[in-house]
PDB file of N, CA and C in Angstrom:
ATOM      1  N   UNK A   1     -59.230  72.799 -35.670  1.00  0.00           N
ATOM      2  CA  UNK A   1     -58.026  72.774 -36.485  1.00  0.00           C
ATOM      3  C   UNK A   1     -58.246  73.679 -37.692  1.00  0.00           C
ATOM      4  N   UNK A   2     -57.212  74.709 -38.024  1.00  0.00           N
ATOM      5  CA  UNK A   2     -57.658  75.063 -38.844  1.00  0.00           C
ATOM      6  C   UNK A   2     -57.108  75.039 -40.433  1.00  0.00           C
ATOM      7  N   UNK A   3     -58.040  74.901 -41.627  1.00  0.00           N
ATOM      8  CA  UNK A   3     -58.167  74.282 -42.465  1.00  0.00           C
ATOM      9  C   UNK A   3     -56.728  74.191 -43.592  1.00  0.00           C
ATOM     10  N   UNK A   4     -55.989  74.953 -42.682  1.00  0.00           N
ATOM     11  CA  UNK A   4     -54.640  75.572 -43.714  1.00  0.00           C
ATOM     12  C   UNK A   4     -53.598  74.227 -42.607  1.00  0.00           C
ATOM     13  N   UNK A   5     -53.862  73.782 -42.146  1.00  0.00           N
ATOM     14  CA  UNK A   5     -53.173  72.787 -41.318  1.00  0.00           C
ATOM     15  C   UNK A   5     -52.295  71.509 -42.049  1.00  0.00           C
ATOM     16  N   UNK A   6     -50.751  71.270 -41.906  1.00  0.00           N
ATOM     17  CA  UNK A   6     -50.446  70.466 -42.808  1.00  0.00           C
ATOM     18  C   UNK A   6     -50.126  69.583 -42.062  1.00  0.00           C
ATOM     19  N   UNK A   7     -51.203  68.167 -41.757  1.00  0.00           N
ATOM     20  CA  UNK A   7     -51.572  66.868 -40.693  1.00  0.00           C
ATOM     21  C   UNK A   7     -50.083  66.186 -41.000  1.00  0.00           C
ATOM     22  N   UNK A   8     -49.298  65.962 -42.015  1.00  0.00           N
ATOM     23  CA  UNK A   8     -47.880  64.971 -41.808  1.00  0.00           C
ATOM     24  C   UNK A   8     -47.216  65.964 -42.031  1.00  0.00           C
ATOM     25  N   UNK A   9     -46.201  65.020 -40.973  1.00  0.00           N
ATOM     26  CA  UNK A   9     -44.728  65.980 -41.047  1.00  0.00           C
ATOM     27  C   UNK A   9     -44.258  66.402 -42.878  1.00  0.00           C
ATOM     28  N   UNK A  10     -43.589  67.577 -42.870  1.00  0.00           N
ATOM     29  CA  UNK A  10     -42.955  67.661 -43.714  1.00  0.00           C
ATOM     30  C   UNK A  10     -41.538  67.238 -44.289  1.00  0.00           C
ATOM     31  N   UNK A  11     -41.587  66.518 -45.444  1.00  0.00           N
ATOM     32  CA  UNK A  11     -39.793  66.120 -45.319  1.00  0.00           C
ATOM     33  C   UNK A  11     -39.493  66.129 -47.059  1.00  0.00           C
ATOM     34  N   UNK A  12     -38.164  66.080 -47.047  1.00  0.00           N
ATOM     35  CA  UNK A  12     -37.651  67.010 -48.234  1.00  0.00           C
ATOM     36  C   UNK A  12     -36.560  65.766 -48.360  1.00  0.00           C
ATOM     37  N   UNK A  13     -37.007  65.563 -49.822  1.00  0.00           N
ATOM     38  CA  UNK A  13     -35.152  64.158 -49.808  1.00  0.00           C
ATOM     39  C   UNK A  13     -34.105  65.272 -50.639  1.00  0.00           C
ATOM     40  N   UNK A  14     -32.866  65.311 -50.290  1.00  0.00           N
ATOM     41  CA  UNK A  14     -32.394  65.545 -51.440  1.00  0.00           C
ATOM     42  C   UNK A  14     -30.777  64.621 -51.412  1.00  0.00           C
ATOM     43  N   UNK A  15     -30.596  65.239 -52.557  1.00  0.00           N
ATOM     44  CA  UNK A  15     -29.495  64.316 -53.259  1.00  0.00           C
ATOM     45  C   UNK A  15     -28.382  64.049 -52.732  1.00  0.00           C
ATOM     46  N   UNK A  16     -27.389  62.462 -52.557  1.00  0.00           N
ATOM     47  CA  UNK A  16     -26.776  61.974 -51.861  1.00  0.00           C
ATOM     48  C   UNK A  16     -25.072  63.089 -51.488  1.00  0.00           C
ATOM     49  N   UNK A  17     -25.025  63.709 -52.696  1.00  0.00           N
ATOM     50  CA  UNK A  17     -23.816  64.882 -52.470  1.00  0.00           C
ATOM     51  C   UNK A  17     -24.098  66.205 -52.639  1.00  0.00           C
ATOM     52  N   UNK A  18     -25.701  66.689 -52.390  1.00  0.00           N
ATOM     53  CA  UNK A  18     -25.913  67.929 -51.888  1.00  0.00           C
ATOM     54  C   UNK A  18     -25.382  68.398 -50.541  1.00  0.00           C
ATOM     55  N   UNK A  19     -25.116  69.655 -51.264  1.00  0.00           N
ATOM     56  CA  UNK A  19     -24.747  70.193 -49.543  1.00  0.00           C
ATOM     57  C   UNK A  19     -26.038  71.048 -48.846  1.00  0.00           C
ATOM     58  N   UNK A  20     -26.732  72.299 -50.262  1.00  0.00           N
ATOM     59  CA  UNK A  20     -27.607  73.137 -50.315  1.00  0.00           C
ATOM     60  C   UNK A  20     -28.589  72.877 -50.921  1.00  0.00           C
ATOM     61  N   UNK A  21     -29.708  72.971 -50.432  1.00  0.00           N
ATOM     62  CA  UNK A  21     -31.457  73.145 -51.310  1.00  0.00           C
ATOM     63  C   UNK A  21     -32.379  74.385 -50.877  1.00  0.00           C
ATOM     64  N   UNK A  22     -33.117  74.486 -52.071  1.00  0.00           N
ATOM     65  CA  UNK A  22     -33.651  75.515 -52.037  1.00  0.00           C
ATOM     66  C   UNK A  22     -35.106  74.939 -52.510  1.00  0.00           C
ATOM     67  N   UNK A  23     -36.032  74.497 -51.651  1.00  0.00           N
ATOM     68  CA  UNK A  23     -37.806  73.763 -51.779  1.00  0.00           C
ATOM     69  C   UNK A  23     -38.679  74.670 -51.117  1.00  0.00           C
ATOM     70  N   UNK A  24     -40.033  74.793 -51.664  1.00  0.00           N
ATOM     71  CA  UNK A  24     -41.115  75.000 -51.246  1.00  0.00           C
ATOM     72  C   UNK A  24     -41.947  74.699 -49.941  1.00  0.00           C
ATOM     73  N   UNK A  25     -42.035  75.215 -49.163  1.00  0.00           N
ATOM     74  CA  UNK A  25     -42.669  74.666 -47.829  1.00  0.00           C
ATOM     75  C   UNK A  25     -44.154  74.229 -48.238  1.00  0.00           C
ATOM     76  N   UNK A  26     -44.660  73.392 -48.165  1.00  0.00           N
ATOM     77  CA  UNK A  26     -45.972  72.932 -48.398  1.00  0.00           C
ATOM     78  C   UNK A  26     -46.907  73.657 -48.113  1.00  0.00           C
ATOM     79  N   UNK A  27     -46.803  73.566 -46.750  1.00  0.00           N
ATOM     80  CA  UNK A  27     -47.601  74.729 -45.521  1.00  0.00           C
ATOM     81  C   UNK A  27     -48.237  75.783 -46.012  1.00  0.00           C
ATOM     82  N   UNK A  28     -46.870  76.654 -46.497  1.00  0.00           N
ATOM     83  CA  UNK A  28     -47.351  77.949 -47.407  1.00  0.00           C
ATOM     84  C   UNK A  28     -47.741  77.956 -48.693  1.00  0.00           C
ATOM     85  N   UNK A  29     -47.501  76.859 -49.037  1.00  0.00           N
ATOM     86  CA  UNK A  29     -48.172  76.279 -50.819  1.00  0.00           C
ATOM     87  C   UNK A  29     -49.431  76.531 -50.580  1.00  0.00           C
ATOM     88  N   UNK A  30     -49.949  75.701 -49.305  1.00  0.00           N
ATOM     89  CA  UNK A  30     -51.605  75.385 -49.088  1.00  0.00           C
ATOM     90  C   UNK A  30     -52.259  76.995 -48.567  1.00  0.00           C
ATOM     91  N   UNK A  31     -51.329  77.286 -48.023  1.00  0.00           N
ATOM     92  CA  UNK A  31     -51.681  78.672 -47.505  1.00  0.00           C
ATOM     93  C   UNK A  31     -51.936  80.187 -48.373  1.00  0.00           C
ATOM     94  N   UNK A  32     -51.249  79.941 -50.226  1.00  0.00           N
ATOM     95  CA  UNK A  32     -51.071  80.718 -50.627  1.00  0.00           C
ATOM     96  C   UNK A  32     -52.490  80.498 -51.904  1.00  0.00           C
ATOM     97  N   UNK A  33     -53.000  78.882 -51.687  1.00  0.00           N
ATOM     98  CA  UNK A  33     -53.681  79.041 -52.750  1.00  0.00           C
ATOM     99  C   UNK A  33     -54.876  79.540 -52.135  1.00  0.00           C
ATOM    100  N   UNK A  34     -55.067  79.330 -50.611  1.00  0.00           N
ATOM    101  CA  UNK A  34     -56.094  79.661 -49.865  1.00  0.00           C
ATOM    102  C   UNK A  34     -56.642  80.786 -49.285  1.00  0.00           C
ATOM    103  N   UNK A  35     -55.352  82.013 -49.559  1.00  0.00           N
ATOM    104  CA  UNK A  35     -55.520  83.194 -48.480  1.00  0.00           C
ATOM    105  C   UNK A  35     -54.788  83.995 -49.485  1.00  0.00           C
ATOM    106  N   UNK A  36     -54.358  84.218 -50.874  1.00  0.00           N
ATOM    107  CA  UNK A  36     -53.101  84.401 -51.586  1.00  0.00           C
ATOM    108  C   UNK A  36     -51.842  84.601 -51.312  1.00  0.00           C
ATOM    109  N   UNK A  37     -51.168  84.511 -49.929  1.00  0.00           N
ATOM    110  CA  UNK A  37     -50.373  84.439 -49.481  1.00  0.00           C
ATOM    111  C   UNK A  37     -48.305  83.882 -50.562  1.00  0.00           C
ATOM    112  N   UNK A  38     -48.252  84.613 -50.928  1.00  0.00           N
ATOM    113  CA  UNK A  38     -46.773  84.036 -51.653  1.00  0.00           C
ATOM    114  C   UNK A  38     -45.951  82.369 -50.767  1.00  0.00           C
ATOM    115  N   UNK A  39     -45.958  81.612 -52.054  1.00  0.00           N
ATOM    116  CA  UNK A  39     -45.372  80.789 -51.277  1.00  0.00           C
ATOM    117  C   UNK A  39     -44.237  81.088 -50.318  1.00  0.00           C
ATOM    118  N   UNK A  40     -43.438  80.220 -49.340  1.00  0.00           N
ATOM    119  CA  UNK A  40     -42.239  80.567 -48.855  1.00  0.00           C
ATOM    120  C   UNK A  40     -41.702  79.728 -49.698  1.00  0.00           C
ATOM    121  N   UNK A  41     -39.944  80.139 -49.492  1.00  0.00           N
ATOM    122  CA  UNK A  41     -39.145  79.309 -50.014  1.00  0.00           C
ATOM    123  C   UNK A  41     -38.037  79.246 -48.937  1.00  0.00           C
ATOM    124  N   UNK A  42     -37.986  77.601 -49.069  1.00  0.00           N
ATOM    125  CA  UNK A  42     -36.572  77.907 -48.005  1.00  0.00           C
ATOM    126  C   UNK A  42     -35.882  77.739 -48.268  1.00  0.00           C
ATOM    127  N   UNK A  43     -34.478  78.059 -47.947  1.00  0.00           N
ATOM    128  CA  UNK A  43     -33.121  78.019 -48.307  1.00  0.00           C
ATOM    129  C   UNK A  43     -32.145  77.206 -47.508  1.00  0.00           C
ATOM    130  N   UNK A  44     -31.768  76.205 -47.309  1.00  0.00           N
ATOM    131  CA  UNK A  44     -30.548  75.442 -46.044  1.00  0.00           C
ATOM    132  C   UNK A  44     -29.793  74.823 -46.791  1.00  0.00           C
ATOM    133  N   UNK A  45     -29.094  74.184 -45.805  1.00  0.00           N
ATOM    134  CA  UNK A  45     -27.522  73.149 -45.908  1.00  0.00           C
ATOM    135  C   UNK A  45     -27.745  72.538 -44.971  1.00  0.00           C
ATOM    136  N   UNK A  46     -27.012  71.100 -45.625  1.00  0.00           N
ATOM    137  CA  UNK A  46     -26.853  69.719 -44.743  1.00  0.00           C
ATOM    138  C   UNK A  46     -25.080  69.674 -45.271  1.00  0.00           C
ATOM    139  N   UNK A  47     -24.713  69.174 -44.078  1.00  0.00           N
ATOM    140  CA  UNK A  47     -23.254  69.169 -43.984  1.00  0.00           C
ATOM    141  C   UNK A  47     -23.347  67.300 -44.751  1.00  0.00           C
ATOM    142  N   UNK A  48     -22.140  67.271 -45.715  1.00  0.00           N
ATOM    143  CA  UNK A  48     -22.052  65.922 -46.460  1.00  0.00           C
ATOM    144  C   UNK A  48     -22.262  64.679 -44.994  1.00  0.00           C
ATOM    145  N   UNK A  49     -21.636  65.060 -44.014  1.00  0.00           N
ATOM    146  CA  UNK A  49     -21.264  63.839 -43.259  1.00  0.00           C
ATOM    147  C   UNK A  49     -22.481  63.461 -42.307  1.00  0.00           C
ATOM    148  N   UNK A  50     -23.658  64.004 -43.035  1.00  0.00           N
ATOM    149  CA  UNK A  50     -25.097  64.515 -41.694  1.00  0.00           C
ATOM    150  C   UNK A  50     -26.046  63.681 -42.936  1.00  0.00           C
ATOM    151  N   UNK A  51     -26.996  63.030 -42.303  1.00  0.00           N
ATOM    152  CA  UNK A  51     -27.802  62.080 -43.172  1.00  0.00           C
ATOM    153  C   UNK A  51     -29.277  62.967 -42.604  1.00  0.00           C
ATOM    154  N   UNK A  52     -29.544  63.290 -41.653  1.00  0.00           N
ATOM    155  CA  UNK A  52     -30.820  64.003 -41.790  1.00  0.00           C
ATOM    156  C   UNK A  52     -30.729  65.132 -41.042  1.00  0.00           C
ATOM    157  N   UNK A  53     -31.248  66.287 -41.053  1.00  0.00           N
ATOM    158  CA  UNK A  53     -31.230  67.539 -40.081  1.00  0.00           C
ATOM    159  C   UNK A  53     -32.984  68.531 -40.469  1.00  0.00           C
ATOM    160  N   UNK A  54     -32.906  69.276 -39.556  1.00  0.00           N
ATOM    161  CA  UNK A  54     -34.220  70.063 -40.080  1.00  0.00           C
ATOM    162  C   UNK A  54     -34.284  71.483 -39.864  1.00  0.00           C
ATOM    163  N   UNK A  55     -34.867  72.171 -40.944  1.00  0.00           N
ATOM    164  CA  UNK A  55     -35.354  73.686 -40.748  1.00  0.00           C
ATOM    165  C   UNK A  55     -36.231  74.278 -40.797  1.00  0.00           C
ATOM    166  N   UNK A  56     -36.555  75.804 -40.499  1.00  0.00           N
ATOM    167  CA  UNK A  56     -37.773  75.963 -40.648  1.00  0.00           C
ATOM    168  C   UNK A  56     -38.340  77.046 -41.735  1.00  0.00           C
ATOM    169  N   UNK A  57     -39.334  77.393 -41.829  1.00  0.00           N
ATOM    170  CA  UNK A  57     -39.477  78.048 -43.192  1.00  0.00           C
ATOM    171  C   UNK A  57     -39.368  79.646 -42.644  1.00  0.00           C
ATOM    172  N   UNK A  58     -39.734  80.548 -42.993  1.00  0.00           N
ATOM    173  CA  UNK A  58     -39.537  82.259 -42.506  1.00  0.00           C
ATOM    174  C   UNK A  58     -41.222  82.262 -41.759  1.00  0.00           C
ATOM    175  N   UNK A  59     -42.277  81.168 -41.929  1.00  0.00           N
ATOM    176  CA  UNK A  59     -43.587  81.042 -41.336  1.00  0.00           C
ATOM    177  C   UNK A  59     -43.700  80.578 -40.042  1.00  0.00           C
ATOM    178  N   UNK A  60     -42.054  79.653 -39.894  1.00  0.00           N
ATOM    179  CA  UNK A  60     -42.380  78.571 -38.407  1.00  0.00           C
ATOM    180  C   UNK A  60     -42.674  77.522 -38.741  1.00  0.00           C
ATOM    181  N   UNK A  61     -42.862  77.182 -39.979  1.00  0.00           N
ATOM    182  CA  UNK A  61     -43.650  75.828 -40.557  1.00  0.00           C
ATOM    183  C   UNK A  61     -42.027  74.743 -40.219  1.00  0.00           C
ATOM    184  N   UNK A  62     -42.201  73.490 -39.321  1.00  0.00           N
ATOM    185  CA  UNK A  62     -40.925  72.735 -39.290  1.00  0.00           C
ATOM    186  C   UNK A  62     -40.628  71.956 -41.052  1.00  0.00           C
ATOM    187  N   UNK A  63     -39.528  71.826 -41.304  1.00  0.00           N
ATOM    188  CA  UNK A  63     -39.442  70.505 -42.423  1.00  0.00           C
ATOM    189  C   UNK A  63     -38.189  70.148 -42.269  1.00  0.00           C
ATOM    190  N   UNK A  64     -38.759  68.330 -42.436  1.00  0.00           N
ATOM    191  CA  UNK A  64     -37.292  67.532 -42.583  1.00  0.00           C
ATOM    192  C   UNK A  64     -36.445  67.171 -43.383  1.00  0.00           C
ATOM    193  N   UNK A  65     -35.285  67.317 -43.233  1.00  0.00           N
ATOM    194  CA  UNK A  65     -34.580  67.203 -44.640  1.00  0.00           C
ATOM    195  C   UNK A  65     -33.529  65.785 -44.259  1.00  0.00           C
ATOM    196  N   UNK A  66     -33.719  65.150 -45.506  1.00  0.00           N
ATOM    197  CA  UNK A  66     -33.132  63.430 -45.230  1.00  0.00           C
ATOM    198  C   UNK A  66     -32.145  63.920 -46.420  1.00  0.00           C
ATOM    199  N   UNK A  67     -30.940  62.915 -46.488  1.00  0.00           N
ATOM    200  CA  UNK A  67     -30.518  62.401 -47.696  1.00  0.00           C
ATOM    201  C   UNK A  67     -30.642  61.447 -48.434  1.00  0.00           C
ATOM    202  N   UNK A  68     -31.082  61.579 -49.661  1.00  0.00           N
ATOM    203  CA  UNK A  68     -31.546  60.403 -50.756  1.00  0.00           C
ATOM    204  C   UNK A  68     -30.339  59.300 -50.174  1.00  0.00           C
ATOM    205  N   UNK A  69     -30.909  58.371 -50.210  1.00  0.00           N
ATOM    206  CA  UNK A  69     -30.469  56.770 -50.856  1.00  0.00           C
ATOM    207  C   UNK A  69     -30.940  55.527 -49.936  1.00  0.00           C
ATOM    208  N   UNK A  70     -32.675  56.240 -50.339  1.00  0.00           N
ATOM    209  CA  UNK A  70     -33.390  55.079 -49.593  1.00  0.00           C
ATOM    210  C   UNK A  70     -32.742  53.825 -49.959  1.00  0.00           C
TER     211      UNK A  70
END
């Protein structure tokens, strides 16, 4: 396995009447302090009437995106 490996899923809460977020992929966080690699940033939308969906970063890295109100 190699050491840039991010073992749990990734997931992203955001706010109960977001539509758009714009977060850090972890993946490439770990990847950038390790190799200097620029973080990614990703950019999506969750439609109001959608409680979880997922995307991926410009690396391939998956992340899940929920809506707040554990």
């Amino acid at each position: 396995m190699a050491s840039w490996a991010v073992l749990e899923q990734q997931r992203v809460w955001i706010s109960p009447r977001a539509v758009s977020f714009t977060v850090v992929c972890d993946a490439c966080a770990q990847i950038a302090a390790a190799e200097g690699y620029g973080a990614s940033t990703v950019h999506g939308t969750l439609p109001l009437d959608a409680q979880r969906g997922s995307i991926e970063c410009p690396r391939g890295h998956h992340l899940r995106v929920e809506r707040d109100g554990r």
